[in-house]
Protein backbone atom coordinates (compact mmCIF):
# COMPACT_ATOMS: atom_id res chain seq x y z
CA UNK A 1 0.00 0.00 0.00
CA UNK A 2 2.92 2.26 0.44
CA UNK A 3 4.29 1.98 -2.34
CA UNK A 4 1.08 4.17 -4.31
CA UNK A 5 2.79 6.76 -2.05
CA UNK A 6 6.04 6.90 -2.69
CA UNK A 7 7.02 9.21 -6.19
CA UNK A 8 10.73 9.24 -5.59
CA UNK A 9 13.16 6.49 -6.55
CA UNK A 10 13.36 3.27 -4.53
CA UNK A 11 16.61 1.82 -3.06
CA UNK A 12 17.12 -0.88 -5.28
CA UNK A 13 16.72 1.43 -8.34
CA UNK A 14 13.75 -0.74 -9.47
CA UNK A 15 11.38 1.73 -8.73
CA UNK A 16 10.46 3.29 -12.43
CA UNK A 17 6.77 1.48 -12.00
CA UNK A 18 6.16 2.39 -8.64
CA UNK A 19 7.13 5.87 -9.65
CA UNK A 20 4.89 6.10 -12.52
CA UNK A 21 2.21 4.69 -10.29
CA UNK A 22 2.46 7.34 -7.30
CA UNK A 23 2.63 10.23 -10.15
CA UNK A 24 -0.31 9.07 -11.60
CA UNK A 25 -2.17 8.34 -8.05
CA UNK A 26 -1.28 11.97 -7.70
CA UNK A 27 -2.35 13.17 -10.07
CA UNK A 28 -6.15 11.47 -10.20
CA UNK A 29 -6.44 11.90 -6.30
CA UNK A 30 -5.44 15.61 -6.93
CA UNK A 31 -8.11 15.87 -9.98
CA UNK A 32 -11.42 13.86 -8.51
CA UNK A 33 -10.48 13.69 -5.51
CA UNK A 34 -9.37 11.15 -2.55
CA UNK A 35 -12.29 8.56 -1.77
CA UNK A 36 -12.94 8.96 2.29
CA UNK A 37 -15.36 6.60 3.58
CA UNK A 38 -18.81 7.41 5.34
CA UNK A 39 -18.36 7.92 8.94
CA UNK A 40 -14.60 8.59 8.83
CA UNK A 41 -11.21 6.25 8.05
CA UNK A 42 -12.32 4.01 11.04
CA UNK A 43 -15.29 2.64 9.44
CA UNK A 44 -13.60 -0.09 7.19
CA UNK A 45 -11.39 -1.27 10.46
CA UNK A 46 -14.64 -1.15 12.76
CA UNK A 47 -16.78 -2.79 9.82
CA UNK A 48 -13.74 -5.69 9.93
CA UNK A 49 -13.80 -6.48 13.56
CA UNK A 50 -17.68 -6.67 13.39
CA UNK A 51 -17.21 -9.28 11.19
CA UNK A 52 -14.47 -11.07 12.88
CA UNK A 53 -16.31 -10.94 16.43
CA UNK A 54 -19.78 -12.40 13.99
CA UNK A 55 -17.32 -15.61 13.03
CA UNK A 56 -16.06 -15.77 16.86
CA UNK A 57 -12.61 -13.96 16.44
CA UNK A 58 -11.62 -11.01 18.85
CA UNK A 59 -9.63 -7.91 18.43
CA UNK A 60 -7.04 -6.60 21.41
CA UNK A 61 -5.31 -4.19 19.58
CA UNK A 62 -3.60 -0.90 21.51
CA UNK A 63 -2.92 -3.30 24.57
């Protein structure tokens, strides 16, 4: 996921796609805009717990 970030060139100097790629996520976040979800950046983590707690998993994360 980082690497949509990153523009500059990579330490292995294999970076030219990834390069390309960040310009150009750049450049169409800059033009229509970033997609934010409904409710704020939590909602896709709290939506995934739900879920996870519905199957009988748990979440302890921050402890």
């Amino acid at each position: 996921m980082t690497d949509a970030i990153v523009i500059g060139p990579g330490p292995n100097g294999l970076a030219a796609g990834r390069q390309v790629f960040g310009r150009m996520m750049s450049m169409l976040g800059q033009s229509h805009g970033f997609p934010v979800p409904v409710g704020g950046a939590g909602t896709p983590t709290a939506a995934l717990v739900s879920r996870l707690r519905r199957h009988g998993g748990g979440c302890a994360a921050g402890r």
